[in-house]
C-alpha atoms as a PDB file:
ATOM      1  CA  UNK A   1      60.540  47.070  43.127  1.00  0.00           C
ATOM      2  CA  UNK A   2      60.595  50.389  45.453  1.00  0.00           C
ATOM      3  CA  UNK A   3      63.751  52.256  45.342  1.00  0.00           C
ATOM      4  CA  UNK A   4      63.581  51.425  48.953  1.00  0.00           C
ATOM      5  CA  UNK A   5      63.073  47.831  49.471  1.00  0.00           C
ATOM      6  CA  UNK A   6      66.016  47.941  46.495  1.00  0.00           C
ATOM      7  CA  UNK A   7      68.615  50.000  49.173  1.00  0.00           C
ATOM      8  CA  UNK A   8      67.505  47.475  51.301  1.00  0.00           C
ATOM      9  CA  UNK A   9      68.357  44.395  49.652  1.00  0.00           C
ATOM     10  CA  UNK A  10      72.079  45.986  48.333  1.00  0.00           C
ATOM     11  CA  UNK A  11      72.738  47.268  52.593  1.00  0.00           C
ATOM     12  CA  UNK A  12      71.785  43.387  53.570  1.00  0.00           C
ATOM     13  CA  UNK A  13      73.362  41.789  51.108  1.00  0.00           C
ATOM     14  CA  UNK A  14      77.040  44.315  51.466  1.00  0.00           C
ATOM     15  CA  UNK A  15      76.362  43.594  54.831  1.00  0.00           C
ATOM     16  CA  UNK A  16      76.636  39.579  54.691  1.00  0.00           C
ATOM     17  CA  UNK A  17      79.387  40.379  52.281  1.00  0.00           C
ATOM     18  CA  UNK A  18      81.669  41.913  54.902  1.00  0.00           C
ATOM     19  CA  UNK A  19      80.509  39.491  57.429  1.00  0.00           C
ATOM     20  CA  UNK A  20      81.558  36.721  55.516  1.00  0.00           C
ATOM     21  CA  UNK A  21      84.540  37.932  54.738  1.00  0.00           C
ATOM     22  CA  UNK A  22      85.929  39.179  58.308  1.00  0.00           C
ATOM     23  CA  UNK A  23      84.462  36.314  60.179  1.00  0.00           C
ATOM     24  CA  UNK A  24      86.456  33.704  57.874  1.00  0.00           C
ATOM     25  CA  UNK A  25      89.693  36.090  58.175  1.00  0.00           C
ATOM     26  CA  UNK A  26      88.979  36.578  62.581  1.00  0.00           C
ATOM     27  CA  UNK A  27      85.885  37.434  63.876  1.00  0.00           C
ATOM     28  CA  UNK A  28      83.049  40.581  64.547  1.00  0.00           C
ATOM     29  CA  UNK A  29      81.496  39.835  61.163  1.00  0.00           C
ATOM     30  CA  UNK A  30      77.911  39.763  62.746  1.00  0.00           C
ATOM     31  CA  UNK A  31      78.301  43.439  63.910  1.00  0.00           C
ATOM     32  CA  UNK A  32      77.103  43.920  60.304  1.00  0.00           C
ATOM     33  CA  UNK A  33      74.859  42.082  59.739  1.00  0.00           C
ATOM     34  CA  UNK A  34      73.059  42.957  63.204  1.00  0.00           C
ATOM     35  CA  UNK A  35      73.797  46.377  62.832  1.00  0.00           C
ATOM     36  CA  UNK A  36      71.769  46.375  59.328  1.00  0.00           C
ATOM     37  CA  UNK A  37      68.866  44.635  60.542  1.00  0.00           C
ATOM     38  CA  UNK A  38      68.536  47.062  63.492  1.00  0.00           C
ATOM     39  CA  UNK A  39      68.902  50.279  61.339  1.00  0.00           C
ATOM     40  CA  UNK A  40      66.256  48.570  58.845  1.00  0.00           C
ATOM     41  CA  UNK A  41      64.048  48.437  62.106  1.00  0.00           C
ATOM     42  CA  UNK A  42      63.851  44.701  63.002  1.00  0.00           C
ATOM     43  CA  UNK A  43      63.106  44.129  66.897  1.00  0.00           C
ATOM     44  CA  UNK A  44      66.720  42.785  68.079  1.00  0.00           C
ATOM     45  CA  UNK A  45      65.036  39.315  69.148  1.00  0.00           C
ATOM     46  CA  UNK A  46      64.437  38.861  65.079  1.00  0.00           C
ATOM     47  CA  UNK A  47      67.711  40.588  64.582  1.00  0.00           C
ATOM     48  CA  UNK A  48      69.483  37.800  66.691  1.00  0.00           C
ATOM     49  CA  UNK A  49      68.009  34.833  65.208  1.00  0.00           C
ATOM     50  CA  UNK A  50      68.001  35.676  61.640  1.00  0.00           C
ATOM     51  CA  UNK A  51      71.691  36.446  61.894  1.00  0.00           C
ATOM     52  CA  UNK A  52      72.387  32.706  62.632  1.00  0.00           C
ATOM     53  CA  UNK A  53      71.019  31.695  58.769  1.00  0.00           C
ATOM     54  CA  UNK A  54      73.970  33.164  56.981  1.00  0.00           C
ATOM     55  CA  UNK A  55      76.883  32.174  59.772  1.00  0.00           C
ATOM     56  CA  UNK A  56      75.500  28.351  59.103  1.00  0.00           C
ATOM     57  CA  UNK A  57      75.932  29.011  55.493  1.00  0.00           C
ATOM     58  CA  UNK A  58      78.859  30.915  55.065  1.00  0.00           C
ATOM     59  CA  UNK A  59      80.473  28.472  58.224  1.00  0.00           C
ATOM     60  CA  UNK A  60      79.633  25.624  55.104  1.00  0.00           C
ATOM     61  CA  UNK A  61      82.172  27.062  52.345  1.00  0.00           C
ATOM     62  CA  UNK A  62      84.584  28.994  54.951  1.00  0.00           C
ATOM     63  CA  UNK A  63      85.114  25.056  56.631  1.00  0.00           C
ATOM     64  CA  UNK A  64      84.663  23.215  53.377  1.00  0.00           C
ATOM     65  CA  UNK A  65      87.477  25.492  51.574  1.00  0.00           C
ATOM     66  CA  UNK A  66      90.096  25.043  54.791  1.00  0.00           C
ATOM     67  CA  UNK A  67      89.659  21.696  54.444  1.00  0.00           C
ATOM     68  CA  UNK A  68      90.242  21.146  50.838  1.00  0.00           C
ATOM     69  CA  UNK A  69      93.513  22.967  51.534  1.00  0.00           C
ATOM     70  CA  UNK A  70      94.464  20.670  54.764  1.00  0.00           C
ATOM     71  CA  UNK A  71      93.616  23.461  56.746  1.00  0.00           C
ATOM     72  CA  UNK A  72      91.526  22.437  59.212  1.00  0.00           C
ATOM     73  CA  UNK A  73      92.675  21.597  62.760  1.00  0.00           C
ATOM     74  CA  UNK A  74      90.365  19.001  64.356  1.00  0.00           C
ATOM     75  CA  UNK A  75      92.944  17.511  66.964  1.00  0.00           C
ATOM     76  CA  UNK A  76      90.786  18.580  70.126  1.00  0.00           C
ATOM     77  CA  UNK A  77      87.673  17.540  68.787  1.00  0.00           C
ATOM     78  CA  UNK A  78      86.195  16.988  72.304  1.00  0.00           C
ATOM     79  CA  UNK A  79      86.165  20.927  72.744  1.00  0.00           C
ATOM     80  CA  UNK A  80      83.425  21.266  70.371  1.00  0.00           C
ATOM     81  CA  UNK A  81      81.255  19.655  73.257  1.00  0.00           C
ATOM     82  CA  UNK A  82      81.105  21.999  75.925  1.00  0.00           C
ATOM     83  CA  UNK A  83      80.978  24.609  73.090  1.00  0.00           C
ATOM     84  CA  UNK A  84      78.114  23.205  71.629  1.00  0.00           C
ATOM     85  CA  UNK A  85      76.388  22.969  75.122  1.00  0.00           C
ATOM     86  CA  UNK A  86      77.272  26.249  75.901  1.00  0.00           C
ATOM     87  CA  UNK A  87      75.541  27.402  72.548  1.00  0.00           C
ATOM     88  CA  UNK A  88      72.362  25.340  73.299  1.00  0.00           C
ATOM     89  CA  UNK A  89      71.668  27.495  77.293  1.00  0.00           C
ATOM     90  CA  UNK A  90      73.027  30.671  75.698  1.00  0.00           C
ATOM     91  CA  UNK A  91      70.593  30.117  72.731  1.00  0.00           C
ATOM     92  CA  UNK A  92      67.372  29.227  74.848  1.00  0.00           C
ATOM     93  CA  UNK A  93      68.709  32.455  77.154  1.00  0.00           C
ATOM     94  CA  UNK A  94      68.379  34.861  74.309  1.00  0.00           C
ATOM     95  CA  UNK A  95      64.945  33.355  73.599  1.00  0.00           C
ATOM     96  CA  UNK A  96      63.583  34.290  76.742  1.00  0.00           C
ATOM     97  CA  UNK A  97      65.463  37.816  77.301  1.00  0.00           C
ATOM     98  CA  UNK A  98      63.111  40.863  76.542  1.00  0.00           C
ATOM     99  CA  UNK A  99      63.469  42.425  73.065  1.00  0.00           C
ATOM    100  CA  UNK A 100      64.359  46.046  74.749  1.00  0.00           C
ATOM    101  CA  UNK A 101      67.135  44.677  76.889  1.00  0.00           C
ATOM    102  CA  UNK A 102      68.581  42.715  74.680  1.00  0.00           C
ATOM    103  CA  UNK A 103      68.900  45.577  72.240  1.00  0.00           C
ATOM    104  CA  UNK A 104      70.476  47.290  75.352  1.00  0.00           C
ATOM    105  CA  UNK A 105      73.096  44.374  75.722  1.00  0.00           C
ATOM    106  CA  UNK A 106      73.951  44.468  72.020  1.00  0.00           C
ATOM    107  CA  UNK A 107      74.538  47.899  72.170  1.00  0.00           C
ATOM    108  CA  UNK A 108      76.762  47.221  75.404  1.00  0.00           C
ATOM    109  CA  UNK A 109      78.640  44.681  73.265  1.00  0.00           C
ATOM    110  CA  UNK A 110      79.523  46.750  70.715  1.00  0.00           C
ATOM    111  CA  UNK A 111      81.006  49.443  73.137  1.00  0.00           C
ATOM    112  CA  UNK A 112      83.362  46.709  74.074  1.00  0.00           C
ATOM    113  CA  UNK A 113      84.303  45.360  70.366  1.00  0.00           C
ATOM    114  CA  UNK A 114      85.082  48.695  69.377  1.00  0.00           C
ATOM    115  CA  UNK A 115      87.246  49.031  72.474  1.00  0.00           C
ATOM    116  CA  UNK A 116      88.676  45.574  71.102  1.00  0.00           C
ATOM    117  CA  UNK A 117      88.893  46.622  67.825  1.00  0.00           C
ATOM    118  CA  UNK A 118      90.355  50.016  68.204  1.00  0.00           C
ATOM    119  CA  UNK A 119      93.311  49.121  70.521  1.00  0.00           C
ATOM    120  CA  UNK A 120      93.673  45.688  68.247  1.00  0.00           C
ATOM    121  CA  UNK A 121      93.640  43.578  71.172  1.00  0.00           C
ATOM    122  CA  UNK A 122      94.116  40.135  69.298  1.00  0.00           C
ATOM    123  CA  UNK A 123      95.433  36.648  71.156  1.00  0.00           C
ATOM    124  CA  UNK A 124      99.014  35.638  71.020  1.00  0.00           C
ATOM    125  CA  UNK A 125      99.174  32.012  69.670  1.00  0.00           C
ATOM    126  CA  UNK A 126     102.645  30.427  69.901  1.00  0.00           C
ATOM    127  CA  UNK A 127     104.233  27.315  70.001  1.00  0.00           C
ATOM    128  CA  UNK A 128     105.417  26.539  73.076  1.00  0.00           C
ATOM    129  CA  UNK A 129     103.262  23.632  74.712  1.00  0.00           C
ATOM    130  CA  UNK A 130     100.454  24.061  77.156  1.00  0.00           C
ATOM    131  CA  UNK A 131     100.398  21.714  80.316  1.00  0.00           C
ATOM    132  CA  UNK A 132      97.256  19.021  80.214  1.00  0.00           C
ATOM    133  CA  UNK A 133      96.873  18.778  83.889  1.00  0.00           C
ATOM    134  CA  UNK A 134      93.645  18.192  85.246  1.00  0.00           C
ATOM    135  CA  UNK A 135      93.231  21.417  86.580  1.00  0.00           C
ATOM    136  CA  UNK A 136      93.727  23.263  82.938  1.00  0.00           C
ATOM    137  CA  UNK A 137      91.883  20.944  81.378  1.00  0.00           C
ATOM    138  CA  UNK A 138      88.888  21.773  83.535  1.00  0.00           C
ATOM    139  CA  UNK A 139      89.316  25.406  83.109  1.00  0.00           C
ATOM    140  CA  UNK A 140      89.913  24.988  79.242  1.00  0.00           C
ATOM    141  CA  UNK A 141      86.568  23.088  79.053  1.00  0.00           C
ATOM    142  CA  UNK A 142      84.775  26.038  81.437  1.00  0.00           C
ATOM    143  CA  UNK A 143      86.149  28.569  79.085  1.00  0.00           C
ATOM    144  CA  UNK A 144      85.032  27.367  75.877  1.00  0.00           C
ATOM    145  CA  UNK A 145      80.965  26.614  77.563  1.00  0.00           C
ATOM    146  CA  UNK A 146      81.201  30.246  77.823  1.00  0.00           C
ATOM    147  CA  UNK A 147      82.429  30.939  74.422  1.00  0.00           C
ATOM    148  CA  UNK A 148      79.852  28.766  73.222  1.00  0.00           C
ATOM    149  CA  UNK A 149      76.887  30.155  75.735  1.00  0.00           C
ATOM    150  CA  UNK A 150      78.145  33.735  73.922  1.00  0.00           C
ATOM    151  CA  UNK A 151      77.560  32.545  70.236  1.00  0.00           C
ATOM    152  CA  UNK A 152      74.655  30.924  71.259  1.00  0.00           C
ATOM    153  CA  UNK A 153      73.168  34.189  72.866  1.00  0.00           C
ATOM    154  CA  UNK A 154      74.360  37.110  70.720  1.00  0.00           C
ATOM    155  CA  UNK A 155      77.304  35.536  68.643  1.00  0.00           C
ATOM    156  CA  UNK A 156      78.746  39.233  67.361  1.00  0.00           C
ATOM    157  CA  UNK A 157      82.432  38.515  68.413  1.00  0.00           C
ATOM    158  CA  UNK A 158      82.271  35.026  69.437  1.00  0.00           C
ATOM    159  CA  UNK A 159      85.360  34.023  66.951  1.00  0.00           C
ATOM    160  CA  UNK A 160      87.627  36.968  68.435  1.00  0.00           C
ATOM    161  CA  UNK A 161      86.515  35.539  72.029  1.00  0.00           C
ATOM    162  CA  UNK A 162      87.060  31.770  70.772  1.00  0.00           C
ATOM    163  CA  UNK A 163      90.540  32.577  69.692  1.00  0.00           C
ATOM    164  CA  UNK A 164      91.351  34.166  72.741  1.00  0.00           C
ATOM    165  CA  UNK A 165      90.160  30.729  74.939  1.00  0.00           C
ATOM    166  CA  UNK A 166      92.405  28.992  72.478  1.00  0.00           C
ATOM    167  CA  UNK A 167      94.995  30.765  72.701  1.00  0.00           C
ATOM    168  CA  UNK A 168      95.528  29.835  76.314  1.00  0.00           C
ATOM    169  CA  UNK A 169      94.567  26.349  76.466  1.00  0.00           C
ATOM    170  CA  UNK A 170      96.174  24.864  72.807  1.00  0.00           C
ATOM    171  CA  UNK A 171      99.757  25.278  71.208  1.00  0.00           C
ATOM    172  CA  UNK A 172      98.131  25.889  67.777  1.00  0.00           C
ATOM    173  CA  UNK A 173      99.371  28.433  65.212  1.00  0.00           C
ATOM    174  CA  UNK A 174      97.168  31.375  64.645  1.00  0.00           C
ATOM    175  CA  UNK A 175      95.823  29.819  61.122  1.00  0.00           C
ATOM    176  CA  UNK A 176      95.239  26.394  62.782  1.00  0.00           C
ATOM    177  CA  UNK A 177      92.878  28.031  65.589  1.00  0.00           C
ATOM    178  CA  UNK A 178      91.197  29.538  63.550  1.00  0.00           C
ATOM    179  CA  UNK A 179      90.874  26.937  61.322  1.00  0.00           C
ATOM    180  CA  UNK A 180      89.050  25.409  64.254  1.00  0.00           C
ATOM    181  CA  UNK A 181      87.258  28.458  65.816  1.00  0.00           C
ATOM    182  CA  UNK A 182      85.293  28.079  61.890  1.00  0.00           C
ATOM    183  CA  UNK A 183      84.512  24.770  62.355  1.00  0.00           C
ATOM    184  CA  UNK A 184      83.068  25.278  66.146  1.00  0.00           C
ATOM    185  CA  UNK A 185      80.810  27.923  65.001  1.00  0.00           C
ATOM    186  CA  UNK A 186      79.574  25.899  62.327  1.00  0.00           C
ATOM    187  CA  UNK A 187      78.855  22.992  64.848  1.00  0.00           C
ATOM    188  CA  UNK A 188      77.182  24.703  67.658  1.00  0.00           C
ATOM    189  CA  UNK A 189      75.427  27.201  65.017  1.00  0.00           C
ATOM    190  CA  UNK A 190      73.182  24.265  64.423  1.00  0.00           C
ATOM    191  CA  UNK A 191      71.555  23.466  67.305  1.00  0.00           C
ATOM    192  CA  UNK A 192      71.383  27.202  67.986  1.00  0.00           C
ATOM    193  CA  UNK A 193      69.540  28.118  64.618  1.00  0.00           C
ATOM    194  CA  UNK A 194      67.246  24.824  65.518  1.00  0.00           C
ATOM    195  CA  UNK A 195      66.172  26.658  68.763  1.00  0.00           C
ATOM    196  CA  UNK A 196      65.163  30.120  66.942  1.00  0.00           C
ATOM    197  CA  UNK A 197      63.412  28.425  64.521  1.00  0.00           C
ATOM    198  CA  UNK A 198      61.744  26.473  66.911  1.00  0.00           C
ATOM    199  CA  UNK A 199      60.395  29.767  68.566  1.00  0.00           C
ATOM    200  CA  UNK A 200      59.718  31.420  65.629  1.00  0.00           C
ATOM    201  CA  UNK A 201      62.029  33.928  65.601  1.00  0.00           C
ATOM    202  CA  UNK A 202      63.547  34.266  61.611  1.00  0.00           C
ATOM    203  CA  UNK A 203      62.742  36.896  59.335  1.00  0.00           C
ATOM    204  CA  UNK A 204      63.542  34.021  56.145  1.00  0.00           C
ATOM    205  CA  UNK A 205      63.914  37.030  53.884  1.00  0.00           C
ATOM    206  CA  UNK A 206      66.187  38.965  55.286  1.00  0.00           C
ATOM    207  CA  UNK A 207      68.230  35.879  56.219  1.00  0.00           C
ATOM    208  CA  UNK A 208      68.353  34.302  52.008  1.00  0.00           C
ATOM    209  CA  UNK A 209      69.356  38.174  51.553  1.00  0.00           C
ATOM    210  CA  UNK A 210      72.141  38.409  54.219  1.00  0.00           C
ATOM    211  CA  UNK A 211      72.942  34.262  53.671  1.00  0.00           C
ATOM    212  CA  UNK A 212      73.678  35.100  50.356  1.00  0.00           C
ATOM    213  CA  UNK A 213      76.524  37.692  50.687  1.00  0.00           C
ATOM    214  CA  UNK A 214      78.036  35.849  53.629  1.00  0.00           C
ATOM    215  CA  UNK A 215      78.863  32.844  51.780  1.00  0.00           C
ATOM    216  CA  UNK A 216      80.197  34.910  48.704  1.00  0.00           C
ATOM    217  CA  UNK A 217      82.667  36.627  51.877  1.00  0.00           C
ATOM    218  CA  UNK A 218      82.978  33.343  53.003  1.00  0.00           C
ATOM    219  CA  UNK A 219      84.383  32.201  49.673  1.00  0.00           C
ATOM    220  CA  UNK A 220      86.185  35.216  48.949  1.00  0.00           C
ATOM    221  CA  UNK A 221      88.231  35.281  52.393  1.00  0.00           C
ATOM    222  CA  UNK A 222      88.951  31.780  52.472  1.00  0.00           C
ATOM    223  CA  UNK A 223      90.564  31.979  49.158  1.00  0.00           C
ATOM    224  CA  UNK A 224      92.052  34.966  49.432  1.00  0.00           C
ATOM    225  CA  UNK A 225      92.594  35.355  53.147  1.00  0.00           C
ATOM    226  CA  UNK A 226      95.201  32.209  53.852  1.00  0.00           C
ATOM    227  CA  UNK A 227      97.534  33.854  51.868  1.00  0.00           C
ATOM    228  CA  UNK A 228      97.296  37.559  52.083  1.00  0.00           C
ATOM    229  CA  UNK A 229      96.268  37.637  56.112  1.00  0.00           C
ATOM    230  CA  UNK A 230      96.004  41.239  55.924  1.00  0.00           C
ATOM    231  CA  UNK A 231      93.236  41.176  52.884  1.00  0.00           C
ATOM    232  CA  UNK A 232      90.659  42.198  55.945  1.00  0.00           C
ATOM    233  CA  UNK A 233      92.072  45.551  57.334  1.00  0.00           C
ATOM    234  CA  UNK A 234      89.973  48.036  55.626  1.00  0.00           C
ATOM    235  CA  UNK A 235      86.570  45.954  56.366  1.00  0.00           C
ATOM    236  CA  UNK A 236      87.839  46.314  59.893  1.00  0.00           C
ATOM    237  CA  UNK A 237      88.054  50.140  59.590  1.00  0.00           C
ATOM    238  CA  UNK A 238      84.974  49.448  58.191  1.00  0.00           C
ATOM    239  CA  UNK A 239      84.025  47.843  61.054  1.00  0.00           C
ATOM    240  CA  UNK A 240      84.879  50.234  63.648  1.00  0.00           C
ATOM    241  CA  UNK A 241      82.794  52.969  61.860  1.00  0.00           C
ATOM    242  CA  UNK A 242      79.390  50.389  62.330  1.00  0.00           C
ATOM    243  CA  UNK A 243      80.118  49.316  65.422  1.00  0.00           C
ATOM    244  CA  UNK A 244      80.187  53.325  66.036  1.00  0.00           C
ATOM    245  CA  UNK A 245      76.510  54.007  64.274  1.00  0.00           C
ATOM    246  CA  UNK A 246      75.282  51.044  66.008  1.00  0.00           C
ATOM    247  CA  UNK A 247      76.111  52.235  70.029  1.00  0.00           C
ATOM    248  CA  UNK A 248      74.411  55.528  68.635  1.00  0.00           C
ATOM    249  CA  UNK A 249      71.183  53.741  67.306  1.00  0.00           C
ATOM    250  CA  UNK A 250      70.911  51.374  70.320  1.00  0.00           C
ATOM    251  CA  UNK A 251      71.570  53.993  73.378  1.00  0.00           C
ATOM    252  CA  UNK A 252      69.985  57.023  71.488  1.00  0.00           C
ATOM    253  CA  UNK A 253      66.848  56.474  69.256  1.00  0.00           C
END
């Protein structure tokens, strides 16, 4: 094996490893794993699909571990429909986007996590109960089809952007959205992987590579993470600086 291919394999693979691990503790875990694949030169289409591989995978330990410790909030079940359909357009959207401007919106997107990340702008999940009238529940549905239309078309941030439609339309606890915001991207990362595969879109390689060390994040986080919450503030300094290399790669080479 080339000393090359070798760096290759370790960047992937740390790459799914913080991905795992800060999309099980919040959410922005893909900016890694996107922002590898682009620096190792694949076209942002192949980027975008072969992403999805390792969030079904590490999604399957994250969920399975929250709910062998009664974790898992599944109360609103019905919101994982217009999620899900959201996921399905958005999905079938980034199939037919051009490879160039979607590399332009990715790079767009990460200009506003690191804006997000930077000034920690975070929802506010409290007790106090939210009103079920028709007209919220309406707007609570119409919120989470676009968080789901997101994941389905770039998914980097969808679980910060998830918790922040929950926040506003549920009277969960922090831990028991996103207990739930883990289980949605699971469900509508199906359908969504079904679509790129359909078209032909996975780099399988790079995807077993970057599966691999999400699901050991996965594991890692969800055993460490429920009960030392701040186990993921240095991958999010981490964070910060890829997000930063990855605006510079998208807008300037």
């Amino acid at each position: 094996m080339e000393t090359q291919e070798l760096l290759l394999i370790l960047t992937l693979f740390s790459a799914g490893l913080f991905a795992g691990i800060i999309n099980t503790l919040a959410g922005g875990g893909s900016v890694f794993t996107l922002s590898a694949m682009i620096f190792a030169g694949i076209p942002a289409n192949i980027a975008n699909a072969t992403n999805r591989v390792g969030v079904l995978l590490q999604g399957m330990v994250s969920v399975k571990k929250f709910h062998d410790k009664k974790l898992l909030e599944t109360s609103e079940w019905p919101y994982l429909i217009p999620i899900t359909l959201g996921a399905l357009a958005g999905s079938w959207f980034a199939v037919d986007i051009d490879e160039e401007v979607l590399e332009k919106v990715i790079g767009g997107i990460m200009v506003i996590l690191l804006l997000v990340t930077i000034f920690k702008v975070k929802p506010t999940l409290d007790e106090s109960p939210k009103s079920k009238s028709l007209i919220k529940q309406v707007f609570a549905y119409l919120m989470l089809f676009v968080s789901g239309f997101y994941g389905g078309f770039i998914q980097a941030g969808v679980g910060i952007l998830l918790l922040v439609t929950l926040s506003v339309t549920t009277n969960w606890s922090i831990l028991q959205a996103n207990s739930f915001k883990l289980l949605a991207v699971l469900v509508f990362t199906i359908p969504a992987l079904a679509i790129f595969i359909y078209n032909d879109l996975i780099n399988w390689y790079y995807a077993l590579i970057l599966s691999l060390g999400q699901m050991l994040g996965a594991y890692l986080a969800s055993v460490f993470g429920t009960t030392h919450p701040k186990a993921g503030i240095w991958v999010k300094r981490l964070l910060v600086v890829v997000i930063i290399f990855t605006i510079i790669k998208t807008f300037l080479f």
